[in-house]
PDB file of N, CA and C in Angstrom:
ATOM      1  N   UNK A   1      13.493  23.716 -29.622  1.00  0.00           N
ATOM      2  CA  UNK A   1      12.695  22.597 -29.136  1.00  0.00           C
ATOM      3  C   UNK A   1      13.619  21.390 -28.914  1.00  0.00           C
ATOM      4  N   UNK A   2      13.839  20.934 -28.056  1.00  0.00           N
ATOM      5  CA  UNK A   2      14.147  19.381 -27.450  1.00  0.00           C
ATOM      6  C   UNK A   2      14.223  18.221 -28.418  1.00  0.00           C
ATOM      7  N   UNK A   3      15.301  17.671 -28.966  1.00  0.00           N
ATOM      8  CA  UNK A   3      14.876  16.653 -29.756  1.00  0.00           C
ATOM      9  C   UNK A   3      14.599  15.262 -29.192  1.00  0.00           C
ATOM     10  N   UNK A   4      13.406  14.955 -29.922  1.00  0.00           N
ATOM     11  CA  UNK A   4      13.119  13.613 -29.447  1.00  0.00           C
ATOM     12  C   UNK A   4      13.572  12.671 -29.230  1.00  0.00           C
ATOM     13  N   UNK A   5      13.619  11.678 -28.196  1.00  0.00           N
ATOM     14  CA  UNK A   5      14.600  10.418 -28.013  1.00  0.00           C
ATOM     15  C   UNK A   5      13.757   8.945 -28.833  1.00  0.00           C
ATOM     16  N   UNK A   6      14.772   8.421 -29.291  1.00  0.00           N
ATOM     17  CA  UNK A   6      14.214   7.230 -29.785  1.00  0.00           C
ATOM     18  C   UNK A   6      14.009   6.357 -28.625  1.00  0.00           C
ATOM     19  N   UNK A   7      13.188   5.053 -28.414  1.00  0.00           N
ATOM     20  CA  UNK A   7      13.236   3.942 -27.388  1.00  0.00           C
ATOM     21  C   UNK A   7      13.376   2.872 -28.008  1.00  0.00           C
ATOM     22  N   UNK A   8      14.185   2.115 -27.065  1.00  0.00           N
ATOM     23  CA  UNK A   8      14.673   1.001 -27.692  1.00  0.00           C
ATOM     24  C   UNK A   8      15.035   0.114 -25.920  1.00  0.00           C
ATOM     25  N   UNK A   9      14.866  -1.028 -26.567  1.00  0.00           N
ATOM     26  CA  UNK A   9      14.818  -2.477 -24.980  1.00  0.00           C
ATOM     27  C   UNK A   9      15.665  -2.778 -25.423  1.00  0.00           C
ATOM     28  N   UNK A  10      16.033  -3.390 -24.148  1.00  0.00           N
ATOM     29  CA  UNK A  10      17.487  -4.319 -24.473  1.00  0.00           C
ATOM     30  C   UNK A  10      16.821  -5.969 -24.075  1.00  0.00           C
ATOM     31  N   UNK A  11      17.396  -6.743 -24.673  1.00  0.00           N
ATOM     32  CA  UNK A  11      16.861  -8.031 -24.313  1.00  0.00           C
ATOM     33  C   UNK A  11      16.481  -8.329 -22.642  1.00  0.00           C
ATOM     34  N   UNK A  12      17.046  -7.898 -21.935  1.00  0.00           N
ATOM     35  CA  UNK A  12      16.732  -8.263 -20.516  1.00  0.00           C
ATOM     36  C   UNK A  12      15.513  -7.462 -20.598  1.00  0.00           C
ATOM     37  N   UNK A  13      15.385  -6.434 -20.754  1.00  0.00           N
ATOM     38  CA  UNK A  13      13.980  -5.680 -20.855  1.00  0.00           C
ATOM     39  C   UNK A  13      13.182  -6.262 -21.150  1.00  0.00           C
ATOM     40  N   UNK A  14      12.925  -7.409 -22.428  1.00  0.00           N
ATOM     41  CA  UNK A  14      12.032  -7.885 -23.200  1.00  0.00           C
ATOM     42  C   UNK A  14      12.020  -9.215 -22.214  1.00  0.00           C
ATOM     43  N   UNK A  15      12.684  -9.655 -22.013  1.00  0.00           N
ATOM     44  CA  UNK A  15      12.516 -10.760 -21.253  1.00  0.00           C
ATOM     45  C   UNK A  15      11.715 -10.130 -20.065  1.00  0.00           C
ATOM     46  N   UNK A  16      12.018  -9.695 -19.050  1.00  0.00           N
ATOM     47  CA  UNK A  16      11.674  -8.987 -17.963  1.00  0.00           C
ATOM     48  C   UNK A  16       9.879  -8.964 -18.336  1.00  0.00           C
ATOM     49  N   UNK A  17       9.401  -8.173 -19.960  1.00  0.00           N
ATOM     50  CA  UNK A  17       8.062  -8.328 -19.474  1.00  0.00           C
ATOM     51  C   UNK A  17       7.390  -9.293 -20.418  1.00  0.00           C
ATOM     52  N   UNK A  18       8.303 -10.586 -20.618  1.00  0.00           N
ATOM     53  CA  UNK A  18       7.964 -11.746 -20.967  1.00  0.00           C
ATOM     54  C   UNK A  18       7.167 -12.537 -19.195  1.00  0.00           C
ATOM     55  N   UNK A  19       8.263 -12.297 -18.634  1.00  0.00           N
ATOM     56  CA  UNK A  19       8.104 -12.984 -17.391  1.00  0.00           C
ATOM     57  C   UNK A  19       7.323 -12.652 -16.693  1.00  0.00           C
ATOM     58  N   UNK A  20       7.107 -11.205 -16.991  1.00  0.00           N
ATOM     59  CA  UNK A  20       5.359 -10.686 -16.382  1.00  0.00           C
ATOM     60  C   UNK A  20       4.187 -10.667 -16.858  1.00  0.00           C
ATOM     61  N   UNK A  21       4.418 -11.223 -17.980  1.00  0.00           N
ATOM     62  CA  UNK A  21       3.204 -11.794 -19.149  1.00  0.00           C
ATOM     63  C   UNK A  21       2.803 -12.979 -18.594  1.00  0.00           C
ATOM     64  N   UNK A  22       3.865 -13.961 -18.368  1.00  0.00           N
ATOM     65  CA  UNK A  22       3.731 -15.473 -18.198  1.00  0.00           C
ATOM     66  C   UNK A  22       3.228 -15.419 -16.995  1.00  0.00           C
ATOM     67  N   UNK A  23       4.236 -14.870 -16.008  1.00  0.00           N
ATOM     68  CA  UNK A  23       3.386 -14.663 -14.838  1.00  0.00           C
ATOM     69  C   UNK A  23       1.565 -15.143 -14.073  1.00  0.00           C
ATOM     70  N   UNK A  24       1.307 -13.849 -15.176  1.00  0.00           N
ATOM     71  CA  UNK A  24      -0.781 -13.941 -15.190  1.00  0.00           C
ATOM     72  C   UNK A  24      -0.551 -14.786 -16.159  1.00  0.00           C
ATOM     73  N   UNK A  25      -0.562 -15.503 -17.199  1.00  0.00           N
ATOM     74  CA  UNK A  25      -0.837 -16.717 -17.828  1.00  0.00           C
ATOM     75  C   UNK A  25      -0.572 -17.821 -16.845  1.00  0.00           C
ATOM     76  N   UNK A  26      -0.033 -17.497 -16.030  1.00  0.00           N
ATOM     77  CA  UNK A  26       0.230 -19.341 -14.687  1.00  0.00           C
ATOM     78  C   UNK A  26      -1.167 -19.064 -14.234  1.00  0.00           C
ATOM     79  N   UNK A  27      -1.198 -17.936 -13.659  1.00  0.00           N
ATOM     80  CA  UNK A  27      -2.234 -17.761 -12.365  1.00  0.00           C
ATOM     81  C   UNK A  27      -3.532 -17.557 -13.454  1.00  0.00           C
ATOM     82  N   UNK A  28      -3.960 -17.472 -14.084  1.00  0.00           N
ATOM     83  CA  UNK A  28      -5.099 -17.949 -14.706  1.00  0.00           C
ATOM     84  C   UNK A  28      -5.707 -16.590 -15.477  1.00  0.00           C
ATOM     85  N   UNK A  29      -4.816 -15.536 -15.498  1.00  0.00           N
ATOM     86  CA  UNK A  29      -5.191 -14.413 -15.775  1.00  0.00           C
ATOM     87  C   UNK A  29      -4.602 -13.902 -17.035  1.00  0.00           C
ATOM     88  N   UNK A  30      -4.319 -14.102 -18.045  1.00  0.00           N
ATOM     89  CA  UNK A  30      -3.818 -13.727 -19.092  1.00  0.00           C
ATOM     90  C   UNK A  30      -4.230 -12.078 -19.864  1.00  0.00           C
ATOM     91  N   UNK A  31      -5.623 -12.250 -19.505  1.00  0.00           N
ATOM     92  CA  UNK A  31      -6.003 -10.269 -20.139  1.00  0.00           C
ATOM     93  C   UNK A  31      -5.215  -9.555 -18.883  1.00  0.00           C
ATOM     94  N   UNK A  32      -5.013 -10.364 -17.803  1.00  0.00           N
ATOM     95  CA  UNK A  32      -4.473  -8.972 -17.065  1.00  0.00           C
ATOM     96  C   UNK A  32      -3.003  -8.743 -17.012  1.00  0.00           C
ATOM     97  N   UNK A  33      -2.729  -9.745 -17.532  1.00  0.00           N
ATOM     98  CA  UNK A  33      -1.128  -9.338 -18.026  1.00  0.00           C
ATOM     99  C   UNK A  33      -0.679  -8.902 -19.444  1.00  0.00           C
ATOM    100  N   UNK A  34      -1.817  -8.726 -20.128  1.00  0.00           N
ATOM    101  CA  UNK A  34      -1.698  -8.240 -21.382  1.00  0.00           C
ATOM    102  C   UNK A  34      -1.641  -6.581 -20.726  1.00  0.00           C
ATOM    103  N   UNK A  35      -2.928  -6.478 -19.934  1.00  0.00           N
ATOM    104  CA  UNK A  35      -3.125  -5.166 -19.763  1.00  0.00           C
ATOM    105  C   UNK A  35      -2.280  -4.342 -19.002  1.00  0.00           C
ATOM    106  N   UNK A  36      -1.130  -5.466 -17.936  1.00  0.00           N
ATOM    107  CA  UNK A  36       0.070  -4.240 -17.816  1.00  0.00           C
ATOM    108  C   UNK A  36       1.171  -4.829 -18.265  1.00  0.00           C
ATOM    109  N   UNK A  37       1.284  -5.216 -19.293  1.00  0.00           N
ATOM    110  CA  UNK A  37       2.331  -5.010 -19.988  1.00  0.00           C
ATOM    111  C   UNK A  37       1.998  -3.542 -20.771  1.00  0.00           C
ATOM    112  N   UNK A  38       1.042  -3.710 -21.389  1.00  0.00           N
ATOM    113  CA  UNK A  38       0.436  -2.285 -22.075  1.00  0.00           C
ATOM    114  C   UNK A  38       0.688  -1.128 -21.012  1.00  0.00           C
ATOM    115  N   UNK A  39       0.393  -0.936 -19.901  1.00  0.00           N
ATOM    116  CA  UNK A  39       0.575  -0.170 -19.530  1.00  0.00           C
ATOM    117  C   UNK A  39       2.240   0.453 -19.063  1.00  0.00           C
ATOM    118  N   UNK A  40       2.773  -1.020 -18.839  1.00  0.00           N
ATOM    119  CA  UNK A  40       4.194  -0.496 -18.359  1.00  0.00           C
ATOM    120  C   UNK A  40       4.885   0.151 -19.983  1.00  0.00           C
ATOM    121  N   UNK A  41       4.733  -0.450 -21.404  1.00  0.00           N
ATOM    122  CA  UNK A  41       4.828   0.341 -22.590  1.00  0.00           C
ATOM    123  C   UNK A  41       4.262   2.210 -22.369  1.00  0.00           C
ATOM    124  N   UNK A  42       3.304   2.075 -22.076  1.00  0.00           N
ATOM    125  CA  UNK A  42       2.349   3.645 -22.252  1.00  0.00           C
ATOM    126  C   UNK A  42       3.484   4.068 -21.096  1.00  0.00           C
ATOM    127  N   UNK A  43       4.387   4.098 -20.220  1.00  0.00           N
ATOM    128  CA  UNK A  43       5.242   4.469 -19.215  1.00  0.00           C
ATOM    129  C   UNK A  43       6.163   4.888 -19.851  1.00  0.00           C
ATOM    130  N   UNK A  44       6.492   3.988 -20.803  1.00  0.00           N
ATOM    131  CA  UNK A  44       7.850   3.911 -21.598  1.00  0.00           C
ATOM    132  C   UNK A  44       8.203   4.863 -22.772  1.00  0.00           C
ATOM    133  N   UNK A  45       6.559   5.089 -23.104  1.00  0.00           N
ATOM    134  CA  UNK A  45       6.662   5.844 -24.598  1.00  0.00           C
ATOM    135  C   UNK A  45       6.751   7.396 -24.048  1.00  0.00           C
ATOM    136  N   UNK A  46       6.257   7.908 -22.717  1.00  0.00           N
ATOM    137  CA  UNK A  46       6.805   9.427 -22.521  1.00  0.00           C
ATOM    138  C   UNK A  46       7.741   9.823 -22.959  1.00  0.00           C
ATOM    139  N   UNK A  47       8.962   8.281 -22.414  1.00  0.00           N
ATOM    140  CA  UNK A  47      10.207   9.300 -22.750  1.00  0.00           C
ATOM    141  C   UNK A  47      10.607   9.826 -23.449  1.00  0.00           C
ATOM    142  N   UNK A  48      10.008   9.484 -25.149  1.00  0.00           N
ATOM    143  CA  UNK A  48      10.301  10.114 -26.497  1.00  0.00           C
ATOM    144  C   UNK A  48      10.053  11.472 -26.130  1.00  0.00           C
ATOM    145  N   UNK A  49       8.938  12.012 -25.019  1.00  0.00           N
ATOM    146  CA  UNK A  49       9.116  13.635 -24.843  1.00  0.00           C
ATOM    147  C   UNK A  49       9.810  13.949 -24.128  1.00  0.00           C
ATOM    148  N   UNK A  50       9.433  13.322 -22.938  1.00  0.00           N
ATOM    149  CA  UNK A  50       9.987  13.455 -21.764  1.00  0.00           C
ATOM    150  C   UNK A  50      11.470  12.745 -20.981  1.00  0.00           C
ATOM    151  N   UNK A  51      13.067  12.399 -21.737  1.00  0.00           N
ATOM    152  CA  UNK A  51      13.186  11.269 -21.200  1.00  0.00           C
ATOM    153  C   UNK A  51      14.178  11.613 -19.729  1.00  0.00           C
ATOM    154  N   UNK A  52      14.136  13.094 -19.304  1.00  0.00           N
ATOM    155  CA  UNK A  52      15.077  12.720 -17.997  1.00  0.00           C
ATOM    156  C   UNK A  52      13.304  12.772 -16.981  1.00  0.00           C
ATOM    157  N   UNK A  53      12.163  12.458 -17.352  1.00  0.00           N
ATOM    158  CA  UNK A  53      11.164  12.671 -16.284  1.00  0.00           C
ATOM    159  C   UNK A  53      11.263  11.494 -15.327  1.00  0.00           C
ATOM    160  N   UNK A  54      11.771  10.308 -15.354  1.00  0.00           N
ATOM    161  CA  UNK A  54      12.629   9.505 -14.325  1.00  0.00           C
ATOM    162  C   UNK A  54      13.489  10.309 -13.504  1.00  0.00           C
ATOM    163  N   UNK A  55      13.208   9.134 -12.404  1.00  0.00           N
ATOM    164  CA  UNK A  55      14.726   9.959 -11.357  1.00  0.00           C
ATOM    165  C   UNK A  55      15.698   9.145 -11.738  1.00  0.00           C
ATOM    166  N   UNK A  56      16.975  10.054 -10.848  1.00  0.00           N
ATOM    167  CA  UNK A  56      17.971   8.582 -10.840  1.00  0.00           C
ATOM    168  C   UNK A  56      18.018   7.470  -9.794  1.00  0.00           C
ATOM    169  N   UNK A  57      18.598   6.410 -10.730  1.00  0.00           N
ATOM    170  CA  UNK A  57      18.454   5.051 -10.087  1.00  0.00           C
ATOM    171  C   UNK A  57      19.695   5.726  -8.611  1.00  0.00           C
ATOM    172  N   UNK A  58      18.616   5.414  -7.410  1.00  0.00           N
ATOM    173  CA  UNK A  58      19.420   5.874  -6.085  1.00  0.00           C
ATOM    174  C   UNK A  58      20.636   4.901  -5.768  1.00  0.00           C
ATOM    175  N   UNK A  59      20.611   3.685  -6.456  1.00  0.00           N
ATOM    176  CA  UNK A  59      21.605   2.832  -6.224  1.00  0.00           C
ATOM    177  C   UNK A  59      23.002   3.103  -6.702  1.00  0.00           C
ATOM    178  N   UNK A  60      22.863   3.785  -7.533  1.00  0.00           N
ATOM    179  CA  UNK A  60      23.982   4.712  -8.647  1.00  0.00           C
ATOM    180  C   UNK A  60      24.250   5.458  -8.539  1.00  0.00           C
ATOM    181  N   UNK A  61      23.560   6.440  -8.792  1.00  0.00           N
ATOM    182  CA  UNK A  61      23.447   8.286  -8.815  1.00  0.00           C
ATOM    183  C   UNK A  61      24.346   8.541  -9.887  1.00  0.00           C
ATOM    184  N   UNK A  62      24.458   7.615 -10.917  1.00  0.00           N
ATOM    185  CA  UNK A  62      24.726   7.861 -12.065  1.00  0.00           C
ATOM    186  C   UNK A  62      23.306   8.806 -13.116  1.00  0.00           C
ATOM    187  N   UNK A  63      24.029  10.003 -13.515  1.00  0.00           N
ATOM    188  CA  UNK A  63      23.035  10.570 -14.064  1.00  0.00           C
ATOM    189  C   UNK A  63      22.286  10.364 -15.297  1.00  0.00           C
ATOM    190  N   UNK A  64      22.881   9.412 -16.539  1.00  0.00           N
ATOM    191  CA  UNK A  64      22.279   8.948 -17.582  1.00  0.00           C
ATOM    192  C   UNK A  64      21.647   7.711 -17.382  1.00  0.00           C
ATOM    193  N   UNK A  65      21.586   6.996 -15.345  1.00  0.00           N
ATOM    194  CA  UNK A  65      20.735   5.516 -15.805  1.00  0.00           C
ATOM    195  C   UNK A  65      19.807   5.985 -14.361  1.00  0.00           C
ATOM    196  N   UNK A  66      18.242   5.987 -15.683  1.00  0.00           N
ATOM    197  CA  UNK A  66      16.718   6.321 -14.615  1.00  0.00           C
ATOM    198  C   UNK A  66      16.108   5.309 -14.446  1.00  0.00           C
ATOM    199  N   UNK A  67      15.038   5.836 -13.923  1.00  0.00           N
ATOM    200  CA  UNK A  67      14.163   4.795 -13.562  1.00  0.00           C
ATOM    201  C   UNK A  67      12.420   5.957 -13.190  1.00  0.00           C
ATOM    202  N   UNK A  68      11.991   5.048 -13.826  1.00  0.00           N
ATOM    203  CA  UNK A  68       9.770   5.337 -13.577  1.00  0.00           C
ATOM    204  C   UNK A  68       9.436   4.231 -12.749  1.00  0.00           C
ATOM    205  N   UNK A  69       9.063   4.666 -11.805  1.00  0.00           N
ATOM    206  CA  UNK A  69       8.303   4.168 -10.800  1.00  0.00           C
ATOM    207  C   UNK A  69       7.035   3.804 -11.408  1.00  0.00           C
ATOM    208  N   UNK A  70       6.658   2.594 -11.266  1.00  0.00           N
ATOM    209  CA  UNK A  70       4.951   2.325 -12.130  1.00  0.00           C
ATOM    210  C   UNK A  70       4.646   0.955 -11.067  1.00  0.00           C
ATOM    211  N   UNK A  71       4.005   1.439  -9.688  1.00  0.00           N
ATOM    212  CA  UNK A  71       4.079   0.081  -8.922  1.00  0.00           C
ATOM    213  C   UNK A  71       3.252  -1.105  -9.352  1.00  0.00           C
ATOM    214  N   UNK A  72       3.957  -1.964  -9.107  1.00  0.00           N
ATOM    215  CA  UNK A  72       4.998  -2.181  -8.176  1.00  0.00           C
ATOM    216  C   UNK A  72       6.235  -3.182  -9.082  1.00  0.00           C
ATOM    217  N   UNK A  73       6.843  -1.910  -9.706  1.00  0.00           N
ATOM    218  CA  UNK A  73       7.811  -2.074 -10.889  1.00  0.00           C
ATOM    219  C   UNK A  73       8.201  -1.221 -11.071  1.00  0.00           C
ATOM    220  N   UNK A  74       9.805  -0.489 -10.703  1.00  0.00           N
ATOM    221  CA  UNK A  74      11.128  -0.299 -11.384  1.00  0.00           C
ATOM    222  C   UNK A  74      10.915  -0.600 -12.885  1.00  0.00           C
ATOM    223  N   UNK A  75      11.082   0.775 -13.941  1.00  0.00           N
ATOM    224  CA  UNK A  75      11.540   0.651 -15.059  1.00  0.00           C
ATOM    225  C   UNK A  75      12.895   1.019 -15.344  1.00  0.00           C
ATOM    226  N   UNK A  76      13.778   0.477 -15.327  1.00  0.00           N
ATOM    227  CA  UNK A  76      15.420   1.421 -15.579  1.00  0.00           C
ATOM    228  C   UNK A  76      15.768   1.445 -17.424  1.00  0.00           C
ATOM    229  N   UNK A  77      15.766   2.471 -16.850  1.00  0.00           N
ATOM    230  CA  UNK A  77      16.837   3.140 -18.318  1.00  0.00           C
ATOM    231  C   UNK A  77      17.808   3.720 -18.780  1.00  0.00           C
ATOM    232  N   UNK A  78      18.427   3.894 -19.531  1.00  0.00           N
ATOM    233  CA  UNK A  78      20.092   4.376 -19.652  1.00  0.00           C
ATOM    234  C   UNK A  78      19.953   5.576 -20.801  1.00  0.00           C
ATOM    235  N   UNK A  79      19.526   6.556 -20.628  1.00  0.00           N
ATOM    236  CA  UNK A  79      19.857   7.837 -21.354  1.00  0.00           C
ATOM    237  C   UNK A  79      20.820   7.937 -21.814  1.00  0.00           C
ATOM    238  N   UNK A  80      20.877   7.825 -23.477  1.00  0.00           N
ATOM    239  CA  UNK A  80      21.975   8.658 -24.174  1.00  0.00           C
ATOM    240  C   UNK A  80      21.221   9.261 -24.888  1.00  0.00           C
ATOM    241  N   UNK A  81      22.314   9.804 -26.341  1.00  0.00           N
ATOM    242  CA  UNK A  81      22.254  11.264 -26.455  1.00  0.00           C
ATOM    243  C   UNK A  81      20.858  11.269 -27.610  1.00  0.00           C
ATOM    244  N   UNK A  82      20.979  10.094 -27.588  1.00  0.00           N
ATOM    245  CA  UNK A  82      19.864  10.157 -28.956  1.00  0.00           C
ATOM    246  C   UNK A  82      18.612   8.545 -28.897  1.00  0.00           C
ATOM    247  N   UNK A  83      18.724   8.175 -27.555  1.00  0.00           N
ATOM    248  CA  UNK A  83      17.624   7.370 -27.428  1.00  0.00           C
ATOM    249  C   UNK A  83      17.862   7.045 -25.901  1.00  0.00           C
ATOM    250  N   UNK A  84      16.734   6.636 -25.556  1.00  0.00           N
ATOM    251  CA  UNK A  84      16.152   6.011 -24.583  1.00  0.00           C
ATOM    252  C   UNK A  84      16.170   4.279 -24.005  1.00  0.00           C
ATOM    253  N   UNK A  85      17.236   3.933 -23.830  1.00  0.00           N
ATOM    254  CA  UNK A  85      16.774   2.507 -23.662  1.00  0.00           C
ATOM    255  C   UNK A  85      16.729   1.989 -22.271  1.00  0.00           C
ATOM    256  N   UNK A  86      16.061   0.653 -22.603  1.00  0.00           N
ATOM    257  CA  UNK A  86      15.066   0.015 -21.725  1.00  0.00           C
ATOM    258  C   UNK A  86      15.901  -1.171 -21.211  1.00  0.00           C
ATOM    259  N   UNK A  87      16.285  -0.879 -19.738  1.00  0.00           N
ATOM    260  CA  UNK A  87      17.188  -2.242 -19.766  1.00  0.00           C
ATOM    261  C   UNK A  87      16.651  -3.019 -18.620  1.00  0.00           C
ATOM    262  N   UNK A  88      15.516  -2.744 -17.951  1.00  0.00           N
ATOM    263  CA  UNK A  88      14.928  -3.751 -16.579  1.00  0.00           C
ATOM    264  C   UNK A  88      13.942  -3.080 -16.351  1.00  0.00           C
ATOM    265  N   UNK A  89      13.053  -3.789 -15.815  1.00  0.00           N
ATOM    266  CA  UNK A  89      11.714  -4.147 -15.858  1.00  0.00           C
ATOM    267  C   UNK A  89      11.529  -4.826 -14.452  1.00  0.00           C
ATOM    268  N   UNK A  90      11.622  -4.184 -13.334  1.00  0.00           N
ATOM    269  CA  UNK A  90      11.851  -5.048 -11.947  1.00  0.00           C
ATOM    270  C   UNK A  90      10.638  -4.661 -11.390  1.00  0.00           C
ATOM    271  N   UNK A  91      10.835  -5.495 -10.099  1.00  0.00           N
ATOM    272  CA  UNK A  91       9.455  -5.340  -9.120  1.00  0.00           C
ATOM    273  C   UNK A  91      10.425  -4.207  -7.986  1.00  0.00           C
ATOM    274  N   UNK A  92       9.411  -3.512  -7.446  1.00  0.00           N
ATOM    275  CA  UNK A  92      10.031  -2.523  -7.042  1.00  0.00           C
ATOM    276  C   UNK A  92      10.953  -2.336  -5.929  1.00  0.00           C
ATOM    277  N   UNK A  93      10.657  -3.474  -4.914  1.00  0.00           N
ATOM    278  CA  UNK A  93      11.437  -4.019  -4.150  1.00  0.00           C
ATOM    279  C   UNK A  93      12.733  -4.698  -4.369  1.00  0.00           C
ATOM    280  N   UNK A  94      12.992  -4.616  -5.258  1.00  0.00           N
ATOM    281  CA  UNK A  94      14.587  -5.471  -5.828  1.00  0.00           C
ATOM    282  C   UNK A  94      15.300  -4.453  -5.888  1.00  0.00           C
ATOM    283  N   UNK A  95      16.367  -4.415  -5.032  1.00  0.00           N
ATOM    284  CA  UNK A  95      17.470  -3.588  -5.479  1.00  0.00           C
ATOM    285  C   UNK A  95      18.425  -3.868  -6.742  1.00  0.00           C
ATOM    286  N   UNK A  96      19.127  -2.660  -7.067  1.00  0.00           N
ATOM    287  CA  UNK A  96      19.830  -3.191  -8.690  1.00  0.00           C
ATOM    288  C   UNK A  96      21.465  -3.420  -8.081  1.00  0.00           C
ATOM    289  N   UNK A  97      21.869  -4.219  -8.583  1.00  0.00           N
ATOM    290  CA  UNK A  97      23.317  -4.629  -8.321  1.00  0.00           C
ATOM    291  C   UNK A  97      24.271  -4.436  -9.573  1.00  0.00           C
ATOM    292  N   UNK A  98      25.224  -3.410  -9.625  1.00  0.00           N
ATOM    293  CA  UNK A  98      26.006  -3.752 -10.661  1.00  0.00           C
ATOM    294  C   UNK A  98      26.948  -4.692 -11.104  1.00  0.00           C
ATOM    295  N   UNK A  99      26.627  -5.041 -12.622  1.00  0.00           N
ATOM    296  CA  UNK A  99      27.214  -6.210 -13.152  1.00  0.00           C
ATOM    297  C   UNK A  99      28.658  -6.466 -13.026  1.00  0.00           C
TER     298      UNK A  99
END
């Protein structure tokens, strides 16, 4: 059996769905940014089963950094050997640029 991956964010991650929290808190909507932040999490937690079910980020074609499509948001992540982490949280239209 497959061992499970841990998940873990990296601060840009956390920021990322800070800013989509605040977001619906400007525009007057605050339950609905509660409710996808929750959902972009419920995206996130597969990967503990599932974590190559992302593709790869096409900008790369590096094979340990994915991405879940959850529109209209890019989740990227960096597969290693023993967790899952969470490093952006984009709108789906943004291309990724390396640092």
């Amino acid at each position: 059996m497959p061992q499970k991956r841990a998940i873990t964010f990296a601060e840009s991650a956390v920021k990322d769905l800070e800013v989509i929290r605040d977001w619906y808190i400007d525009q007057g909507a605050p339950d609905a940014g509660e409710k996808l932040v929750g959902e972009i999490i419920a995206q996130v937690e597969r990967l503990v089963d599932f974590p190559e079910s992302g593709r790869m980020v096409p900008e790369f074609e590096i094979a340990n950094l994915r991405e879940i499509i959850f529109p209209p948001f890019r989740i990227v992540y960096r597969l290693d050997k023993n967790r899952a982490r969470i490093v952006r949280i984009w709108r789906s239209e943004r291309l990724m640029k390396m640092p």
